[in-house]
C-alpha atoms as a PDB file:
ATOM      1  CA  UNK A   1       0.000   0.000   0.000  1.00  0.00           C
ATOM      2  CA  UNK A   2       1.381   3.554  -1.299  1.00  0.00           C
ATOM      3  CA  UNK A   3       4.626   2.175  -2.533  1.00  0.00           C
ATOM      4  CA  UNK A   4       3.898   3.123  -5.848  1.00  0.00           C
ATOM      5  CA  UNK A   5       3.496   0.346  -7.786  1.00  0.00           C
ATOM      6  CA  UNK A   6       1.087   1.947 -10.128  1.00  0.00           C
ATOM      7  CA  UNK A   7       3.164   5.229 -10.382  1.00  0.00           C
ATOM      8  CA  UNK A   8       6.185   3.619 -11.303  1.00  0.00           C
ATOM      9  CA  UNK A   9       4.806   0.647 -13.294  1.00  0.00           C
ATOM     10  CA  UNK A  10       3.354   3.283 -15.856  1.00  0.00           C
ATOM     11  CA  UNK A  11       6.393   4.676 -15.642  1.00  0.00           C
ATOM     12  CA  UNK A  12       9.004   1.586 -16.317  1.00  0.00           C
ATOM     13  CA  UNK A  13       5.930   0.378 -19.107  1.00  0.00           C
ATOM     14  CA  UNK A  14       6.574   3.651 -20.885  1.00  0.00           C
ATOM     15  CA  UNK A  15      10.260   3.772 -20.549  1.00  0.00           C
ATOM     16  CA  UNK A  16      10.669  -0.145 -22.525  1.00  0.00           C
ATOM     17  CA  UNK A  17       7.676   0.728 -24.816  1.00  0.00           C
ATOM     18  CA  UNK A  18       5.048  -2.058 -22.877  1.00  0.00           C
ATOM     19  CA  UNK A  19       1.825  -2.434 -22.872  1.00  0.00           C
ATOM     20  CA  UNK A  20       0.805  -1.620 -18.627  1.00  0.00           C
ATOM     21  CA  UNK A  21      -1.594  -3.237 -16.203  1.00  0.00           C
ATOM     22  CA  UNK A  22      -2.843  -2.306 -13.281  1.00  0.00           C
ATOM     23  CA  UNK A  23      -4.282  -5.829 -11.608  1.00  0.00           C
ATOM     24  CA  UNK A  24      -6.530  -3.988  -8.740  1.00  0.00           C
ATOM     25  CA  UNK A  25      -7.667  -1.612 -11.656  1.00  0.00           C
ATOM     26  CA  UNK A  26      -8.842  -4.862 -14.055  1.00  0.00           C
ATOM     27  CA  UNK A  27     -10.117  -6.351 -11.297  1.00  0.00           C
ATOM     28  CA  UNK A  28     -12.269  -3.259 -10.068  1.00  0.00           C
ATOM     29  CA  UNK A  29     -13.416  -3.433 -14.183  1.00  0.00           C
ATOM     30  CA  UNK A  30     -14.088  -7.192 -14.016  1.00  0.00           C
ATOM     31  CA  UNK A  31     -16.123  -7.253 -10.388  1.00  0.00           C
ATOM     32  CA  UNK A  32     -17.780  -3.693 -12.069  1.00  0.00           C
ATOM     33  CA  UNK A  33     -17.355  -2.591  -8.319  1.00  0.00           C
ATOM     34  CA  UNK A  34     -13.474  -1.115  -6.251  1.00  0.00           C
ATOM     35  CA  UNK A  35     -11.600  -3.727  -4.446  1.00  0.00           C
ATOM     36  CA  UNK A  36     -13.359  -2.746  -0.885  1.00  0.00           C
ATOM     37  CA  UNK A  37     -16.372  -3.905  -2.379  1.00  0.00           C
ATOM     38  CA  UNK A  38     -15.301  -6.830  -3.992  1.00  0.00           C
ATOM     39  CA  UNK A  39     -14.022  -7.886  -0.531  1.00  0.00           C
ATOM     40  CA  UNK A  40     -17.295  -6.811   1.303  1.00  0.00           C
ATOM     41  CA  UNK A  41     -20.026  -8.398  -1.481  1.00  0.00           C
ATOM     42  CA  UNK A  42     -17.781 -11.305  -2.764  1.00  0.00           C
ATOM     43  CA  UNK A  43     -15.346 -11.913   0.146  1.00  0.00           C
ATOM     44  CA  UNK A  44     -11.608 -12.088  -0.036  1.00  0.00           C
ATOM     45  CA  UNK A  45     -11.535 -15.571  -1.293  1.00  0.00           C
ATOM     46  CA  UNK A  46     -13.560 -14.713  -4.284  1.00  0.00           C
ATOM     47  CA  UNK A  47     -11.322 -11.746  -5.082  1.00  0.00           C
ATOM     48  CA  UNK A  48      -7.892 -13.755  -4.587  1.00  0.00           C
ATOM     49  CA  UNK A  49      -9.633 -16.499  -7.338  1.00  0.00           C
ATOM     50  CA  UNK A  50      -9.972 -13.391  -9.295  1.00  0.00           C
ATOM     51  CA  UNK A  51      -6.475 -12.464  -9.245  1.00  0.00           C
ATOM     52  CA  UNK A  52      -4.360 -15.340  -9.743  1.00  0.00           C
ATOM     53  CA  UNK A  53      -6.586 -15.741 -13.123  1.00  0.00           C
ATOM     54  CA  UNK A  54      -5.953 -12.092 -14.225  1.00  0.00           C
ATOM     55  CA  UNK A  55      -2.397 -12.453 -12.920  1.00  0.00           C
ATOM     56  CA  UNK A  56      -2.081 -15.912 -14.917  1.00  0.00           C
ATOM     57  CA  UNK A  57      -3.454 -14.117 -18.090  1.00  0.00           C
ATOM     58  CA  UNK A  58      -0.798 -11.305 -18.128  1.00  0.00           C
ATOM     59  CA  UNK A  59       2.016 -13.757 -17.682  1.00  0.00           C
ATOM     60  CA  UNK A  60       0.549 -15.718 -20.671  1.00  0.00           C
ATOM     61  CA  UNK A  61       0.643 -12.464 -22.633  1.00  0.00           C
ATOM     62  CA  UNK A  62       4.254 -11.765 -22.120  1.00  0.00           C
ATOM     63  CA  UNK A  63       5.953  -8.483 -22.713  1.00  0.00           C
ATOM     64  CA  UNK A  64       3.368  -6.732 -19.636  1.00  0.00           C
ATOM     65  CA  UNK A  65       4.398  -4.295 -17.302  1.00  0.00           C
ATOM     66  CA  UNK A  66       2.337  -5.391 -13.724  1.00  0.00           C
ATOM     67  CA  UNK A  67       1.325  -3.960 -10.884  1.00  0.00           C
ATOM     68  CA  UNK A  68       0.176  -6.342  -8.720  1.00  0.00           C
ATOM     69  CA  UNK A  69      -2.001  -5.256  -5.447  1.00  0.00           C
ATOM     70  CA  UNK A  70      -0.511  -5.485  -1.915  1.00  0.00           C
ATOM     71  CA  UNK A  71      -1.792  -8.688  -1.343  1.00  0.00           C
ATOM     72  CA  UNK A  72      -0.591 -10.730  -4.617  1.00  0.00           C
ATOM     73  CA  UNK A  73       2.835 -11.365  -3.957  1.00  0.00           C
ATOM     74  CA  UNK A  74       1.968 -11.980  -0.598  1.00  0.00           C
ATOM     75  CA  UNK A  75       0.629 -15.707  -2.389  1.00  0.00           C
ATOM     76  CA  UNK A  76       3.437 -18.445  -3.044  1.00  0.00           C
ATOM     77  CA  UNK A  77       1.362 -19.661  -6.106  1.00  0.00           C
ATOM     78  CA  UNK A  78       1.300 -16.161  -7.861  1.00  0.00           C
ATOM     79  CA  UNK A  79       4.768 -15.778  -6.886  1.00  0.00           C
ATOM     80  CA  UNK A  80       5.568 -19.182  -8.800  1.00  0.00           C
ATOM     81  CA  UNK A  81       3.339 -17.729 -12.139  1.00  0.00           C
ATOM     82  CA  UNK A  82       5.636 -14.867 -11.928  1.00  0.00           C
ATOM     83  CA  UNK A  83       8.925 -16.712 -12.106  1.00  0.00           C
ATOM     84  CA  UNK A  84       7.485 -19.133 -14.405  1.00  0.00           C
ATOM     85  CA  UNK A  85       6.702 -16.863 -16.902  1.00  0.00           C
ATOM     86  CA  UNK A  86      10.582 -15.800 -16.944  1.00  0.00           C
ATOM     87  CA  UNK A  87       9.312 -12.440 -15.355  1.00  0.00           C
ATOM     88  CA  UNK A  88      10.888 -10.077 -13.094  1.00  0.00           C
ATOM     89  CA  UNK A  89       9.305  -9.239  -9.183  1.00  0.00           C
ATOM     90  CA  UNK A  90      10.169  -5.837  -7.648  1.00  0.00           C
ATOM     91  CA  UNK A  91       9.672  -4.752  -3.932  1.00  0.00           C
ATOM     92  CA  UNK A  92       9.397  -0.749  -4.212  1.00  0.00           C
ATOM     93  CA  UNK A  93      11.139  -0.907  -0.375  1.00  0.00           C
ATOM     94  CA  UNK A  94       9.334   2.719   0.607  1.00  0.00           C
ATOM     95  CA  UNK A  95      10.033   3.500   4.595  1.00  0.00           C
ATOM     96  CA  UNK A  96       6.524   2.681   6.623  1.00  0.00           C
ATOM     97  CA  UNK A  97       6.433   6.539   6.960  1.00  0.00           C
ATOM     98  CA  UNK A  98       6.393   7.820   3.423  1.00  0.00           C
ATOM     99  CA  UNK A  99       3.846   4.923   3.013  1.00  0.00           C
ATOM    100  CA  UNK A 100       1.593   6.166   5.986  1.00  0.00           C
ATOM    101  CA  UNK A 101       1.677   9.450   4.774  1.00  0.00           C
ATOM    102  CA  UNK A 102       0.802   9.009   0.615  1.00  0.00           C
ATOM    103  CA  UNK A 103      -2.386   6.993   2.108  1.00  0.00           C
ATOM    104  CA  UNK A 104      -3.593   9.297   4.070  1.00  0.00           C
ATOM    105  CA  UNK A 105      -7.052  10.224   3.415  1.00  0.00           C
ATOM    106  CA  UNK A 106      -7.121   7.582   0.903  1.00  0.00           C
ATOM    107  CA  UNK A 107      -7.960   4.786   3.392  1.00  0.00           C
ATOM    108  CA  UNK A 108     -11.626   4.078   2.737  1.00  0.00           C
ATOM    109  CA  UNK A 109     -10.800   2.147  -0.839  1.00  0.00           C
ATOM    110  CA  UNK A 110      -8.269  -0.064   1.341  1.00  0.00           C
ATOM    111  CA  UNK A 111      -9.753  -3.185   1.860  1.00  0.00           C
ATOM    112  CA  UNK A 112      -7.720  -4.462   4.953  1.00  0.00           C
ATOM    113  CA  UNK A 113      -7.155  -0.683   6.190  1.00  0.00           C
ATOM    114  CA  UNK A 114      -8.204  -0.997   9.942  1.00  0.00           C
ATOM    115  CA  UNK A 115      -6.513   1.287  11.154  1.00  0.00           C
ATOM    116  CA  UNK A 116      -2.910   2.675  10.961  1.00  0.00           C
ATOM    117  CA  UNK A 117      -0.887   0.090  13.319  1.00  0.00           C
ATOM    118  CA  UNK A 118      -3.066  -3.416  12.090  1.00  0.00           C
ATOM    119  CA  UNK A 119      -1.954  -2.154   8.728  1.00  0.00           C
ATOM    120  CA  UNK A 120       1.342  -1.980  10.005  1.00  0.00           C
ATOM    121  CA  UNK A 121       1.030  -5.710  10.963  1.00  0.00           C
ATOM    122  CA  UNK A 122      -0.505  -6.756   7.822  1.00  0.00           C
ATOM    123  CA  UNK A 123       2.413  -5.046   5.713  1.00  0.00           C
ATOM    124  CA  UNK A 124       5.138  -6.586   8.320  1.00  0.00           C
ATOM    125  CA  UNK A 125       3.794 -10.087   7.403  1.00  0.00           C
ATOM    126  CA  UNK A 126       4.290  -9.717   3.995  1.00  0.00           C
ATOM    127  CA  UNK A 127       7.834  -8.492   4.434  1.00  0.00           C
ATOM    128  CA  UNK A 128       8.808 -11.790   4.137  1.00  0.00           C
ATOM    129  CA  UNK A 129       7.687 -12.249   0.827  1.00  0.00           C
ATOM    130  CA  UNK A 130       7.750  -9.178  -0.463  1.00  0.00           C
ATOM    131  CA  UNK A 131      11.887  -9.804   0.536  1.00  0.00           C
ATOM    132  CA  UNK A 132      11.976 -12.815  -2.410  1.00  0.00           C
ATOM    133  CA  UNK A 133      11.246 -10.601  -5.294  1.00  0.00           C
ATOM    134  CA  UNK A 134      13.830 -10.415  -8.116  1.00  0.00           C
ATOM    135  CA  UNK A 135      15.004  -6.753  -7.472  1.00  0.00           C
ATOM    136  CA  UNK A 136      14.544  -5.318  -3.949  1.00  0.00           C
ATOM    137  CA  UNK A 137      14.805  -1.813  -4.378  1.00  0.00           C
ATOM    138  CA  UNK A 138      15.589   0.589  -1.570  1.00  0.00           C
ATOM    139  CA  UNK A 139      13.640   3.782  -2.236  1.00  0.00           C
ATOM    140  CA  UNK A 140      13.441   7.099  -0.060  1.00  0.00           C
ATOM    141  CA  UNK A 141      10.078   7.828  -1.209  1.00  0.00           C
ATOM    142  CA  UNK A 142      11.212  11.133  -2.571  1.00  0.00           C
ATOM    143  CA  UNK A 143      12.365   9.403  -5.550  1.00  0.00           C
ATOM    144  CA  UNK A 144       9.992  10.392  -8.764  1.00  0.00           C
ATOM    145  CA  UNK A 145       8.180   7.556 -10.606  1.00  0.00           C
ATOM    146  CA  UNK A 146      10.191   8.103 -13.890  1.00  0.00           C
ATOM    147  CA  UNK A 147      13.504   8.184 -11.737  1.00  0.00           C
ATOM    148  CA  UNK A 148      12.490   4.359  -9.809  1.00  0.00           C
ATOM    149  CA  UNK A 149      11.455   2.829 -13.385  1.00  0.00           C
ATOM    150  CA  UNK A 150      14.968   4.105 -14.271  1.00  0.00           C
ATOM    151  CA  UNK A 151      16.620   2.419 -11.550  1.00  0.00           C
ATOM    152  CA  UNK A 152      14.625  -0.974 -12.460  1.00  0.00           C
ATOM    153  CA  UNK A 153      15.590  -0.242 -16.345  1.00  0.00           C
ATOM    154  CA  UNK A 154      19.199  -0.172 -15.228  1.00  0.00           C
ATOM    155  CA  UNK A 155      18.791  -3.223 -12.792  1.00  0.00           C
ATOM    156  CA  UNK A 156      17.227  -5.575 -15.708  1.00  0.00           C
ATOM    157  CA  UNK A 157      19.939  -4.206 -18.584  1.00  0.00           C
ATOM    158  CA  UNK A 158      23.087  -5.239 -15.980  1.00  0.00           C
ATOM    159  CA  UNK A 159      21.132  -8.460 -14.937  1.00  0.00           C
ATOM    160  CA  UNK A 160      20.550  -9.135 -18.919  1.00  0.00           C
ATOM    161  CA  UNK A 161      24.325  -8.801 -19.343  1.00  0.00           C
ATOM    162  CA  UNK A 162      25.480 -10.892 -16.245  1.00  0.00           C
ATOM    163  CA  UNK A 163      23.146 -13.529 -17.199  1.00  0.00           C
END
């Protein structure tokens, strides 16, 4: 939550001329409802069904730029269609802080937002897996979109040559 993912996934899409997608956002267009309602009306089971499909259908179209929700990578399956698909994870590492702050007042379309210190808890149990993505990138939070998807350009061209 308020890492960025979208931000900079538009960003890194443009940068290596790719087609972008937003998983919450073709979710929210699938359901015809946001993602708090999908968890309210359907339950969270429904909507993680949901996902791993859409997520399985961008890895079989290859060449995507995704932004997965907070909760996807979270999932050892999902995280398995990802490498599979000879695809690269990030973790946009922001400092709890900076994320606290870009969310405020944007709380209500969180679907696990309690309040401030359970989602604390919920992002410190997903550390963990958020820590086994390809590229862990460090981030300030003061870093622009177009400057992170720069970083992640540079990360994939030296991993390309190395590998």
């Amino acid at each position: 939550m308020g890492a960025g993912k979208t931000a900079v996934g538009g960003a890194l899409a443009r940068r290596l001329g790719r087609d972008f997608v937003d998983l919450d956002e073709r979710l929210e267009a699938c359901f015809g409802m946001t993602i708090r309602e999908i968890f309210v009306k359907r339950g969270e089971a429904a909507f993680r069904h949901a996902e791993r499909a859409e997520l399985a259908a961008t890895t079989r179209s290859g060449g995507l730029v995704v932004a997965t929700g907070g909760g996807a990578f979270s999932s050892a399956e999902n995280r398995r269609l990802i490498d599979a698909s000879g695809g690269l994870s990030v973790f946009l590492d922001v400092p709890w802080e900076v994320m606290l702050r870009r969310l405020d007042g944007k709380t209500a379309d969180r679907p696990k937002w309690i309040d401030a210190s359970d989602a604390r808890r919920l992002y410190e149990d997903r550390l963990s897996s958020y820590r086994t993505a390809s590229i862990h990138l460090e981030l300030t939070g003061d870093e622009s979109a177009d400057a992170v998807a720069a970083r992640i350009e540079q990360t994939t061209s030296e991993r390309a040559c190395v590998s």
